[in-house]
C-alpha atoms as a PDB file:
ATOM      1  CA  UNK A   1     105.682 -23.505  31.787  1.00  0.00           C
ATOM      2  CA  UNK A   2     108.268 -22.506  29.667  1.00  0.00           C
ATOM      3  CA  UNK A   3     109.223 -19.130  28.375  1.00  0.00           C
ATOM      4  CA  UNK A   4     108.829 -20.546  24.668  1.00  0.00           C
ATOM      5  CA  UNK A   5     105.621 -21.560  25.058  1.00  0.00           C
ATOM      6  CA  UNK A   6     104.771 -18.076  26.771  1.00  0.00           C
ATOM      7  CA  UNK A   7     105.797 -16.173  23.625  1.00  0.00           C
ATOM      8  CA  UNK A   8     104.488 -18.650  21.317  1.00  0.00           C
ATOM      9  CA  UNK A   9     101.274 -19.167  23.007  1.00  0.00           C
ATOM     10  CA  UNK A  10     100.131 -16.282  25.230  1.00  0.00           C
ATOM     11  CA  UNK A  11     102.397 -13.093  25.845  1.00  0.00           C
ATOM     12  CA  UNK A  12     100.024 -11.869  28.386  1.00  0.00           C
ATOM     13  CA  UNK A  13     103.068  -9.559  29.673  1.00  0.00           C
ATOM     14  CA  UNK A  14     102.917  -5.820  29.511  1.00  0.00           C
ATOM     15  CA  UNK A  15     104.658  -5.914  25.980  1.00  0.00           C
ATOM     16  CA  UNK A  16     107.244  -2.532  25.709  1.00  0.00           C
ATOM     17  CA  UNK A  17     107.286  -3.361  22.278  1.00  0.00           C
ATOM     18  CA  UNK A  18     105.619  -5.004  19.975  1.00  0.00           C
ATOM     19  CA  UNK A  19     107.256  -8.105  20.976  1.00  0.00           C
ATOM     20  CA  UNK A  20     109.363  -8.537  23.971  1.00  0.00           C
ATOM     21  CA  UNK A  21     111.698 -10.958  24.981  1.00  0.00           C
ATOM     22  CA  UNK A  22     110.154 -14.116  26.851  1.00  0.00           C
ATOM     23  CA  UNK A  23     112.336 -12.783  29.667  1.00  0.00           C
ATOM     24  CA  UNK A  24     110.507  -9.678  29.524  1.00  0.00           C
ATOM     25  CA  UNK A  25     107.409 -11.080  28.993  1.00  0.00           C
ATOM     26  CA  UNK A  26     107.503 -13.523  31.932  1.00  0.00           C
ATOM     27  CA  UNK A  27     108.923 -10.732  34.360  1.00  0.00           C
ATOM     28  CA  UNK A  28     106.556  -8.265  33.575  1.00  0.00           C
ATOM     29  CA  UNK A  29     103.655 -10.949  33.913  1.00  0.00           C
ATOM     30  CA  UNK A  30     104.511 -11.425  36.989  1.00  0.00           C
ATOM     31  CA  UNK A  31     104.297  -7.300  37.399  1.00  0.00           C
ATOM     32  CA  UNK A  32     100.633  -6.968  36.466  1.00  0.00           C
ATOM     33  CA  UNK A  33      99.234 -10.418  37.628  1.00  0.00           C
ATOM     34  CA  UNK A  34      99.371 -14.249  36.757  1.00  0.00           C
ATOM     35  CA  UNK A  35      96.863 -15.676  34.070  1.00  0.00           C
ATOM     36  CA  UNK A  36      95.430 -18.908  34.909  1.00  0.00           C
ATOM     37  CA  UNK A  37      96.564 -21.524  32.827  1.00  0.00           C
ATOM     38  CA  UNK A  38      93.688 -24.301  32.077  1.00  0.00           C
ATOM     39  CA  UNK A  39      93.265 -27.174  29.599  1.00  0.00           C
ATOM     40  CA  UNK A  40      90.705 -29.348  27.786  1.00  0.00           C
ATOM     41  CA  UNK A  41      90.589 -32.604  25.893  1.00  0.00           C
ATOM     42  CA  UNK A  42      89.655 -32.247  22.306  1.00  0.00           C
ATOM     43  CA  UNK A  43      89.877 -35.009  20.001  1.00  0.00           C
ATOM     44  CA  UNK A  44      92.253 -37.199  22.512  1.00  0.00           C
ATOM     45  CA  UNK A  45      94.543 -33.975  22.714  1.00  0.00           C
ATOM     46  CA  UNK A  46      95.023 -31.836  25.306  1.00  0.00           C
ATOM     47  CA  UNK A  47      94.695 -28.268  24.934  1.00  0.00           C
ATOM     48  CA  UNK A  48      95.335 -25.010  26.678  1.00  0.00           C
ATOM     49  CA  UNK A  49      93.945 -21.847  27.294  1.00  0.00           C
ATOM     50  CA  UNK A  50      94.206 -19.389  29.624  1.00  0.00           C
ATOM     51  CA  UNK A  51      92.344 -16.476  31.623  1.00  0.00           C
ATOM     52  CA  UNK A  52      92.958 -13.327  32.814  1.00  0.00           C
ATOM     53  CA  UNK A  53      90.609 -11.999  35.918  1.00  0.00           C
ATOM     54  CA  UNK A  54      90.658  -8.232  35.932  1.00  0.00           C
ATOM     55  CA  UNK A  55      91.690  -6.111  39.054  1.00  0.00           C
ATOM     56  CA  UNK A  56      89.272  -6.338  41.768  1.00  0.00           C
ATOM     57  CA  UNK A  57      87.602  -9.238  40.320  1.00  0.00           C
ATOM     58  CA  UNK A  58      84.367 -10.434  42.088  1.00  0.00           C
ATOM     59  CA  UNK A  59      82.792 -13.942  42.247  1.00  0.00           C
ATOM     60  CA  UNK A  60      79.387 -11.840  42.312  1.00  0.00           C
ATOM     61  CA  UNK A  61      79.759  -9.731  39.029  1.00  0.00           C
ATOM     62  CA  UNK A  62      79.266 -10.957  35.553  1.00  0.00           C
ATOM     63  CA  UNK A  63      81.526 -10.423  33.241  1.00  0.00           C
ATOM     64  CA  UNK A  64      82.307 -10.008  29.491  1.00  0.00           C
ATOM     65  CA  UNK A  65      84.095 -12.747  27.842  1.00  0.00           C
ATOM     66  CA  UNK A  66      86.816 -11.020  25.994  1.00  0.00           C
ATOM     67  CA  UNK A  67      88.024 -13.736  23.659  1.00  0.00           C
ATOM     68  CA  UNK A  68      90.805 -12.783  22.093  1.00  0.00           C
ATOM     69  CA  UNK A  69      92.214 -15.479  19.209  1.00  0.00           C
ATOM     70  CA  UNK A  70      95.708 -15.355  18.439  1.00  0.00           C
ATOM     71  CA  UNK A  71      99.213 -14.726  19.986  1.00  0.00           C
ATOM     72  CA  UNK A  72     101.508 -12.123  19.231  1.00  0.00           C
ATOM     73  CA  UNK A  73     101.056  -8.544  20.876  1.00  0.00           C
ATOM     74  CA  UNK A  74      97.387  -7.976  21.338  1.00  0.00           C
ATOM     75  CA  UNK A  75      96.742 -10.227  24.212  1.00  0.00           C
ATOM     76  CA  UNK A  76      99.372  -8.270  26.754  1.00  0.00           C
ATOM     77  CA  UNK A  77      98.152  -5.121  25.488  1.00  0.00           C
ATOM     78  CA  UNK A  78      94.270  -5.836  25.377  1.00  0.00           C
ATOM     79  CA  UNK A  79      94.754  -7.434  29.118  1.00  0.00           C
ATOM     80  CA  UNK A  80      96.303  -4.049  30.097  1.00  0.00           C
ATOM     81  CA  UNK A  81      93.787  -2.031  28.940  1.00  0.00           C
ATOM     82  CA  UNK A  82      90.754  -3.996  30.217  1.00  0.00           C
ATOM     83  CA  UNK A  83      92.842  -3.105  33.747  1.00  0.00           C
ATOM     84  CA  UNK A  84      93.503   0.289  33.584  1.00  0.00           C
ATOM     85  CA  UNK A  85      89.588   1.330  31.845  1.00  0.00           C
ATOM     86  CA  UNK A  86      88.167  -0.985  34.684  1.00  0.00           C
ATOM     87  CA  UNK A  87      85.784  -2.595  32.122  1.00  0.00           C
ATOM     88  CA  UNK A  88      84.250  -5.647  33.496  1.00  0.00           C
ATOM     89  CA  UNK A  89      85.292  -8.384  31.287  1.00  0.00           C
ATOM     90  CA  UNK A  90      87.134 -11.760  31.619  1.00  0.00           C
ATOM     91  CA  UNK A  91      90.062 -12.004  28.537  1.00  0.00           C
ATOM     92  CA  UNK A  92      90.161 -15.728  27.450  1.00  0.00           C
ATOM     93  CA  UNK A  93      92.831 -16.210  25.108  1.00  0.00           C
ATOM     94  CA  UNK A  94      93.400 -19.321  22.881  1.00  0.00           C
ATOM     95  CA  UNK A  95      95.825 -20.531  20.241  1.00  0.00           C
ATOM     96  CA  UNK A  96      95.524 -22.928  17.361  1.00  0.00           C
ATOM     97  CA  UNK A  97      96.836 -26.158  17.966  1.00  0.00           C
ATOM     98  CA  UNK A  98     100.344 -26.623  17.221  1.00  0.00           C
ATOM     99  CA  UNK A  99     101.066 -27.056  14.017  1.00  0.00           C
ATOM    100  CA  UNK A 100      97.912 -26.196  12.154  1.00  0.00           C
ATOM    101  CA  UNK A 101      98.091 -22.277  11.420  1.00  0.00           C
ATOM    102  CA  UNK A 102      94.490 -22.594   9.219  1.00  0.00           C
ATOM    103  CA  UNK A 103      92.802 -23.769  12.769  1.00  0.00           C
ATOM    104  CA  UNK A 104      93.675 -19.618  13.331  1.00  0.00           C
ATOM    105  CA  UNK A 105      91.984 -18.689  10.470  1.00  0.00           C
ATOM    106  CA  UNK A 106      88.682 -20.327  10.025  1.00  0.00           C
ATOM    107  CA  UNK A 107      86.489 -21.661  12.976  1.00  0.00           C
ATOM    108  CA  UNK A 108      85.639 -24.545  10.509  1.00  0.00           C
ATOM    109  CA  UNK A 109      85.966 -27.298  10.347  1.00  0.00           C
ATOM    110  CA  UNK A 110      86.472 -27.987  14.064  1.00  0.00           C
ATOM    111  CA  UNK A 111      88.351 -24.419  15.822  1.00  0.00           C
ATOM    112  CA  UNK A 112      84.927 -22.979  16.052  1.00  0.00           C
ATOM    113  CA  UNK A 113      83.562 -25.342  18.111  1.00  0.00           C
ATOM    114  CA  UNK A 114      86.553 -25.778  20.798  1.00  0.00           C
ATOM    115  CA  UNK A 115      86.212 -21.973  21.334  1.00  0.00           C
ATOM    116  CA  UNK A 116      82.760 -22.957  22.479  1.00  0.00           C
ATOM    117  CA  UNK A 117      83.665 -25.904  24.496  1.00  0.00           C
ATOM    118  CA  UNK A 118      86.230 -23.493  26.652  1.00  0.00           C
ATOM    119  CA  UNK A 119      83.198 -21.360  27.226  1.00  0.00           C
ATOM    120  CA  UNK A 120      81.306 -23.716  27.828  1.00  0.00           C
ATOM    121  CA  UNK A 121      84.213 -25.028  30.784  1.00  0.00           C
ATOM    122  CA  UNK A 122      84.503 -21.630  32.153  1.00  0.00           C
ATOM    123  CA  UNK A 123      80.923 -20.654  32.518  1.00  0.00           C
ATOM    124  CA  UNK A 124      80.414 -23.284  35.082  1.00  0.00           C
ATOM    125  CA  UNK A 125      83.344 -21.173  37.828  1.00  0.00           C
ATOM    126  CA  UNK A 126      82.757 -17.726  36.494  1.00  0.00           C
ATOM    127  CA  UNK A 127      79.526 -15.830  35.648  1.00  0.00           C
ATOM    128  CA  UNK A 128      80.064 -14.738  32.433  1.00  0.00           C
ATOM    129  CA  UNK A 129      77.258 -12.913  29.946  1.00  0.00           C
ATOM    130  CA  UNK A 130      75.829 -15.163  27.185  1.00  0.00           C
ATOM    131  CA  UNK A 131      77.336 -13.346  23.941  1.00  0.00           C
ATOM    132  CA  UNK A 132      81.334 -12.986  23.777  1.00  0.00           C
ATOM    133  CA  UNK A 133      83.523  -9.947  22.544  1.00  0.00           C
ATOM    134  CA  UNK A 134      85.970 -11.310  19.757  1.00  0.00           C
ATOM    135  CA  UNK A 135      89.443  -9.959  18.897  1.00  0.00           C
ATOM    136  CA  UNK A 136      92.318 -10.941  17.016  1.00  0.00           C
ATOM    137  CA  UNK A 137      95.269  -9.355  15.126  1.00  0.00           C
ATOM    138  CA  UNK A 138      96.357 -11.286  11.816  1.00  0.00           C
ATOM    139  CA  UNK A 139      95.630 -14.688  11.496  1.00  0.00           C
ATOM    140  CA  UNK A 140      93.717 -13.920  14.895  1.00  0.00           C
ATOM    141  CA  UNK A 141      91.862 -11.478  12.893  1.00  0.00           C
ATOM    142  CA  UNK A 142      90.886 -13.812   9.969  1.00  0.00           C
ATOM    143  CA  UNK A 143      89.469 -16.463  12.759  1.00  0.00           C
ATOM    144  CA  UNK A 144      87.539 -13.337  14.704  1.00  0.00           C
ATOM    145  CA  UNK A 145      85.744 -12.092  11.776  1.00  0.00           C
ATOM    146  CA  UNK A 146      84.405 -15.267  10.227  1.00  0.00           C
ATOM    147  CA  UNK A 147      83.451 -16.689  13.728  1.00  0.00           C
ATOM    148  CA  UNK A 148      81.437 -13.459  14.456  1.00  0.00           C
ATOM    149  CA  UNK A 149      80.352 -14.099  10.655  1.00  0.00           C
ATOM    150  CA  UNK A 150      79.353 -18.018  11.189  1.00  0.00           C
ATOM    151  CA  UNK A 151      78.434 -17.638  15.184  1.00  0.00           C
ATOM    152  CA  UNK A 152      76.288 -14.303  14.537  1.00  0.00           C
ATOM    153  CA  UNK A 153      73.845 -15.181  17.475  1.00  0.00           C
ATOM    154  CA  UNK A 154      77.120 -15.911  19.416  1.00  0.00           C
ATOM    155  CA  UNK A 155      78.479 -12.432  19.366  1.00  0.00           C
ATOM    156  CA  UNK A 156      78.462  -9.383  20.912  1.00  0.00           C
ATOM    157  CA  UNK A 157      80.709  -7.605  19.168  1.00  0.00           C
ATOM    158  CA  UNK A 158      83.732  -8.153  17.075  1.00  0.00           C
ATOM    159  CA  UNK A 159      87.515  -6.838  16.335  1.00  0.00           C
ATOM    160  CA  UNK A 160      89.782  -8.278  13.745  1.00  0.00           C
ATOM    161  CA  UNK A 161      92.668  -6.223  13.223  1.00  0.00           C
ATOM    162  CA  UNK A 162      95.092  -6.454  10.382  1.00  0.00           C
ATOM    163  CA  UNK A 163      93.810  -9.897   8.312  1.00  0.00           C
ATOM    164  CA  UNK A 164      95.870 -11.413   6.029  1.00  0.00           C
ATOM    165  CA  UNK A 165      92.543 -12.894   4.597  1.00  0.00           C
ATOM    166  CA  UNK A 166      89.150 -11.963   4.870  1.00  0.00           C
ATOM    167  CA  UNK A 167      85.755 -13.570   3.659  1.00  0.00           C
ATOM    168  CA  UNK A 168      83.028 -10.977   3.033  1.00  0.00           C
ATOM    169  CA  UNK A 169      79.682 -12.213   4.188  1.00  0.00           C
ATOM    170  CA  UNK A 170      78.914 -12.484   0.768  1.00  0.00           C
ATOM    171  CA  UNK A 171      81.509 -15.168   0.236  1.00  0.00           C
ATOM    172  CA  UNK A 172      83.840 -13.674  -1.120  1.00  0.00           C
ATOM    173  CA  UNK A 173      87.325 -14.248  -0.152  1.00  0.00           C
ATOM    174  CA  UNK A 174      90.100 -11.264  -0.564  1.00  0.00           C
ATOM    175  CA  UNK A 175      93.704 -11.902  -0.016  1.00  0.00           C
ATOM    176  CA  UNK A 176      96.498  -9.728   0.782  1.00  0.00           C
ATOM    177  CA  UNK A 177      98.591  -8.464  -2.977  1.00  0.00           C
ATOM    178  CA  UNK A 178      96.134  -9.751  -4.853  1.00  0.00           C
ATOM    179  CA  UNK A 179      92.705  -8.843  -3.921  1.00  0.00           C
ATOM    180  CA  UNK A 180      89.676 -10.613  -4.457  1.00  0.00           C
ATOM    181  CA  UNK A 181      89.801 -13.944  -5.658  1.00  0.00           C
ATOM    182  CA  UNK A 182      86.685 -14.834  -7.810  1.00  0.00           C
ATOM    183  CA  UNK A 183      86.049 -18.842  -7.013  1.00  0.00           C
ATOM    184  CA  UNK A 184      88.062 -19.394  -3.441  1.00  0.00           C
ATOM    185  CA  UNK A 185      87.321 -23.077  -3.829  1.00  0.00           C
ATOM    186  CA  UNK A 186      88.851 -23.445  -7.716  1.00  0.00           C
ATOM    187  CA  UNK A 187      91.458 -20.818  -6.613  1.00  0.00           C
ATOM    188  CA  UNK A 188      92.453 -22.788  -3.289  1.00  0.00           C
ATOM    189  CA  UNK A 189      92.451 -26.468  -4.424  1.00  0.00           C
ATOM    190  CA  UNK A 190      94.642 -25.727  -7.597  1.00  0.00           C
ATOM    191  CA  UNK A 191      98.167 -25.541  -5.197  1.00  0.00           C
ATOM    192  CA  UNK A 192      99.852 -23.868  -8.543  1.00  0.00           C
ATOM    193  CA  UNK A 193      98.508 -21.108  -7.552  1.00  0.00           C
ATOM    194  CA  UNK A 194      99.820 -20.406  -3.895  1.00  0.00           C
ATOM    195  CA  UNK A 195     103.105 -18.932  -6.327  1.00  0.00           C
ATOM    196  CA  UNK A 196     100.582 -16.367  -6.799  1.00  0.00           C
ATOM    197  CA  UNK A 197     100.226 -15.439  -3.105  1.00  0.00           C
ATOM    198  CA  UNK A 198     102.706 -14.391  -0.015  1.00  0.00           C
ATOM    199  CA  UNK A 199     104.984 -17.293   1.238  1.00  0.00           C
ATOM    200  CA  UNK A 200     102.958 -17.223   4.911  1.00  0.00           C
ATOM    201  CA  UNK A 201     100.076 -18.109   3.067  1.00  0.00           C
ATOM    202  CA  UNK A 202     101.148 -20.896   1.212  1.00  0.00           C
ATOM    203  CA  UNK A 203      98.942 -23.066   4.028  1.00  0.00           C
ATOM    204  CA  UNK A 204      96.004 -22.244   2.735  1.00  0.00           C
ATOM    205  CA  UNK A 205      96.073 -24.137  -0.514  1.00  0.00           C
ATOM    206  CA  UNK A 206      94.450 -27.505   0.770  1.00  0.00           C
ATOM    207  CA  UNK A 207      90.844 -28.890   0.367  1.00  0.00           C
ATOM    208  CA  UNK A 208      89.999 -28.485   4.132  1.00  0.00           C
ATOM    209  CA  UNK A 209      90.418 -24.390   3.652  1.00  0.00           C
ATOM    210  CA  UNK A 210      88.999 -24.655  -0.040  1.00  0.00           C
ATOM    211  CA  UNK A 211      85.959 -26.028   1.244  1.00  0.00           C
ATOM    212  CA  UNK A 212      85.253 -23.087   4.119  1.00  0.00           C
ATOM    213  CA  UNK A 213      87.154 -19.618   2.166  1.00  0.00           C
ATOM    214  CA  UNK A 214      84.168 -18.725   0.675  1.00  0.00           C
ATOM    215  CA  UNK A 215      81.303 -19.218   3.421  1.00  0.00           C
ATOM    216  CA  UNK A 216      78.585 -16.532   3.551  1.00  0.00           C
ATOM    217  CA  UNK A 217      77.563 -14.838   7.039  1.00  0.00           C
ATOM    218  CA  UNK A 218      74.564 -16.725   8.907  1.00  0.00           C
ATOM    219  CA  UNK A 219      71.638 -15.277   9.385  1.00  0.00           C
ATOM    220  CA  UNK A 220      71.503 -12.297  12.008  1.00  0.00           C
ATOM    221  CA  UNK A 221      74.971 -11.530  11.271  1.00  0.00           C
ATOM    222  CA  UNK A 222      74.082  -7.811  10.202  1.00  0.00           C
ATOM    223  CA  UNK A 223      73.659  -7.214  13.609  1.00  0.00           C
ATOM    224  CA  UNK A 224      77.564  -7.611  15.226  1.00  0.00           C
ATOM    225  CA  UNK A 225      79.388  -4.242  14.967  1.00  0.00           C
ATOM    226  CA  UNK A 226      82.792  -4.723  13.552  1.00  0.00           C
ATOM    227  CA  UNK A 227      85.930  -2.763  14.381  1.00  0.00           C
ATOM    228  CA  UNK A 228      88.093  -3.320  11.545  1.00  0.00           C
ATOM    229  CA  UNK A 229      91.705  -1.808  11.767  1.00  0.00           C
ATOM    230  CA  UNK A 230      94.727  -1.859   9.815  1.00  0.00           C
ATOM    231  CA  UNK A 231      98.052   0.196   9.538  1.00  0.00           C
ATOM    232  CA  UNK A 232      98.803   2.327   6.814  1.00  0.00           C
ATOM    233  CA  UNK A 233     102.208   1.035   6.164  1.00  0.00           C
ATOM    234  CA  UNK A 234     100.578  -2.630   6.092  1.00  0.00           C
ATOM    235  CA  UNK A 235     100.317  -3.964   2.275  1.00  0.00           C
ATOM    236  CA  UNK A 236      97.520  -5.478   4.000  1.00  0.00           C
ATOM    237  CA  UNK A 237      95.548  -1.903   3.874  1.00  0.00           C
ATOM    238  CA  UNK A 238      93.807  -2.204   0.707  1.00  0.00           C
ATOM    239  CA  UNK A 239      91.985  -5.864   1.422  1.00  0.00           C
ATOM    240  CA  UNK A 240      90.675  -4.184   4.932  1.00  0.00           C
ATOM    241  CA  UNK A 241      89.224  -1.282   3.292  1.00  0.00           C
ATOM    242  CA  UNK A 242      87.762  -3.504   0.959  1.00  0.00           C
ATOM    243  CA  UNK A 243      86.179  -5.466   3.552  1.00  0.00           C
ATOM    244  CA  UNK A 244      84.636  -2.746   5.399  1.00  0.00           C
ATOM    245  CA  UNK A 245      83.110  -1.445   2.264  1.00  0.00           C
ATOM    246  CA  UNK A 246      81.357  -4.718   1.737  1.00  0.00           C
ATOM    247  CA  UNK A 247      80.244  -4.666   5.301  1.00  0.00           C
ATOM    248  CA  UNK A 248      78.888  -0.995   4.623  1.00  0.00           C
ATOM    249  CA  UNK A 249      77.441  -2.083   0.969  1.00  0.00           C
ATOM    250  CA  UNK A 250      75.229  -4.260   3.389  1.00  0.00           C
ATOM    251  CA  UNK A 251      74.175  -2.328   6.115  1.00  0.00           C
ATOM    252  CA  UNK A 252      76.654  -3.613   8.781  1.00  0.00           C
ATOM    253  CA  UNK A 253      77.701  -1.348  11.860  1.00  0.00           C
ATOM    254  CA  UNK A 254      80.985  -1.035  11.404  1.00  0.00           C
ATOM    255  CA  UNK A 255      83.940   1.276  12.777  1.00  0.00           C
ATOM    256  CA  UNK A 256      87.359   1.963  11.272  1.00  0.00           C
ATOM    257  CA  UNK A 257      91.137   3.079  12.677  1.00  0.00           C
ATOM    258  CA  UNK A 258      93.951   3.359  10.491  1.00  0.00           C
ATOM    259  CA  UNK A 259      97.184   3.791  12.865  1.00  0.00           C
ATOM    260  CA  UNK A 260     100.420   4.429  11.369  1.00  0.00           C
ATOM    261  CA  UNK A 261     102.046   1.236  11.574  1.00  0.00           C
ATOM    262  CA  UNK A 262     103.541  -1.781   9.929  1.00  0.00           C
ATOM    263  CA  UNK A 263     102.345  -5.370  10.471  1.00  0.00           C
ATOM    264  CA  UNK A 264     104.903  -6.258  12.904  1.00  0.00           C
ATOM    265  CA  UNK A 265     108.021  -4.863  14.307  1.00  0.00           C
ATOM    266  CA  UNK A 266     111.011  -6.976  14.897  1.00  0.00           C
ATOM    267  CA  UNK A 267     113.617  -5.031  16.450  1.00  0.00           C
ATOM    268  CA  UNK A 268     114.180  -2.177  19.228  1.00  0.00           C
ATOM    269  CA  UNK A 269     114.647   0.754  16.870  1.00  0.00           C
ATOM    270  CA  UNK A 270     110.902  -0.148  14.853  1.00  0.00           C
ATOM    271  CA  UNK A 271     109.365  -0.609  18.423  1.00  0.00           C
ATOM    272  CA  UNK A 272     110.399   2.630  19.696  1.00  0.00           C
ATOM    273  CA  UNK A 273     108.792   4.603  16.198  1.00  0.00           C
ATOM    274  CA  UNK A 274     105.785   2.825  16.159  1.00  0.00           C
ATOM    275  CA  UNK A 275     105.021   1.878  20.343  1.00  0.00           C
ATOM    276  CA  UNK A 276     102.316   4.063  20.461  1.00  0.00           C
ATOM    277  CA  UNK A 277     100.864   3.574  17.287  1.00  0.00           C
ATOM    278  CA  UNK A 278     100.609  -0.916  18.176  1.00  0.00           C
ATOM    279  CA  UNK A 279      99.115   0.669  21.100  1.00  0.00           C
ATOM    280  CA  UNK A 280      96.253   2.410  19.461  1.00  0.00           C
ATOM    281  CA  UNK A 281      94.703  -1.427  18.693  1.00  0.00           C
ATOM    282  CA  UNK A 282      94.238  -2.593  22.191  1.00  0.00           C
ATOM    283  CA  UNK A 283      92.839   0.973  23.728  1.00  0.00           C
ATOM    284  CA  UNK A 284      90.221   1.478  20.444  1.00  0.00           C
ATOM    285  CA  UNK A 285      89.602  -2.053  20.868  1.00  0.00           C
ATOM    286  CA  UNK A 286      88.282  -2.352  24.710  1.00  0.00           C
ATOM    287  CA  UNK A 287      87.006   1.684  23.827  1.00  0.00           C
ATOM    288  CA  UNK A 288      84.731   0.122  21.139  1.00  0.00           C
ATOM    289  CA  UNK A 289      84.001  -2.839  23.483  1.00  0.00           C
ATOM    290  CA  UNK A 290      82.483  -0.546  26.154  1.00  0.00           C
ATOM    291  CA  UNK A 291      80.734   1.597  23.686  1.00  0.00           C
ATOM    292  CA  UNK A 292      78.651  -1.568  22.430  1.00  0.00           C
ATOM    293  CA  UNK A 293      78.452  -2.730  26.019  1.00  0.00           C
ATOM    294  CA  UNK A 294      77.119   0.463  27.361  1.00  0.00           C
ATOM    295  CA  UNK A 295      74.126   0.032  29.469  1.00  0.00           C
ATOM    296  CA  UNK A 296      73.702  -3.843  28.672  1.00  0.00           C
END
């Protein structure tokens, strides 16, 4: 495999920063322990995914699935951390296929269910409990949180970290600089509008998304616990808060963390101010993990 795809696809290195070099990414891999790299037909394409057994693994224990959506820094960091708390879970991580960045933020129509079919695959070589633990940061986040939303009965537990979206289980959609948007579906297939909205959103102004921005939470959904975290110095901060009220409003279990950090870091100097702050998503996330895992 390629270094490129690495980065692009799974940087399940020991990250020094928030993002290393593929260099660094493959060499420190290598440090801490391969990931297996598997694949599965969907739709005539093939796919990948891959897995990461934790120290002393054991064909007799069974495990968390630690699904974790998304590239980006979490995976590396969130695989570290399941290692050094010794918390029995398998991380699974999956991407979007290439290409389509809305198949990262909504489960429908179609991402939802090829999350299940690689469950499905790896439940037959691993024993793995029958609810998952769901993570992503960014887009990763906006495909966590409306999975664990949709998939309620699916669910253990649920992170998303830093969404550039979010879809309240009320329906209603909020969007990073603007807020809430009142009719997702009028607001979403009208593509004068994406002016209106950050350039790395622009994707989301097609029927497909229109037709799933505004979905309400399935029944049982009340009873996932949500981490929700953002960074104070992300202008993504208000839409979060604003999501976790509406989780509160309805009686969800949710818990908060606001580190002190951007969304991303792109250079040595930002990586070296904010390091431990990045770090503070992984360890709260597995922390939170084992809390809601406790004693199951």
């Amino acid at each position: 495999m390629t270094a490129k795809r690495w980065l692009g696809l799974l940087p399940f290195a020991l990250a020094v920063g928030l993002f290393a070099s593929p260099h660094e990414l493959l060499a420190q891999s290598r440090q801490s322990g391969e990931p297996i790299r598997r694949t599965l037909t969907v739709g005539g394409a093939e796919r990948e995914y891959f897995v990461y057994l934790p120290p002393g693994f054991d064909r007799n224990t069974t495990y968390w699935p630690l699904v974790v959506v998304g590239g980006g820094f979490l995976p590396a960091r969130i695989v570290r951390q399941v290692g050094e708390s010794r918390f029995d879970a398998i991380v699974i991580a999956s991407s979007g296929p290439n290409g389509d960045v809305n198949a990262t933020r909504f489960p429908a129509p179609g991402e939802g269910q090829v999350i299940q079919d690689v469950l499905k695959e790896l439940r037959r070589d691993y024993r793995l409990r029958a609810k998952i633990l769901l993570a992503g940061y960014s887009r990763g986040a906006q495909f966590a949180h409306r999975f664990a939303l949709a998939f309620p009965g699916q669910v253990e537990a649920v992170a998303p970290l830093a969404s550039g979206t979010w879809t309240t289980p009320e329906g209603t959609f909020l969007v990073e600089e603007i807020g809430e948007v009142k009719n997702a579906r009028a607001f979403l297939s009208d593509a004068s509008n994406a002016s209106t909205v950050p350039a790395r959103l622009n994707d989301l102004f097609n029927a497909e998304v229109a037709a799933v921005a505004d979905s309400k939470a399935a029944a049982g959904a009340r009873n996932v616990p949500f981490l929700v975290m953002c960074g104070t110095l992300d202008h993504r901060l208000p839409i979060a808060k604003e999501f976790v009220r509406s989780l509160e409003a309805l009686g969800y279990r949710v818990a908060v963390e606001w580190p002190r950090t951007p969304h991303v870091c792109n250079d040595a100097a930002c990586g070296a101010e904010f390091n431990a702050e990045f770090d503070r998503y992984s360890r709260m996330t597995v922390d939170f993990f084992q809390r809601v895992t406790r004693g199951r």
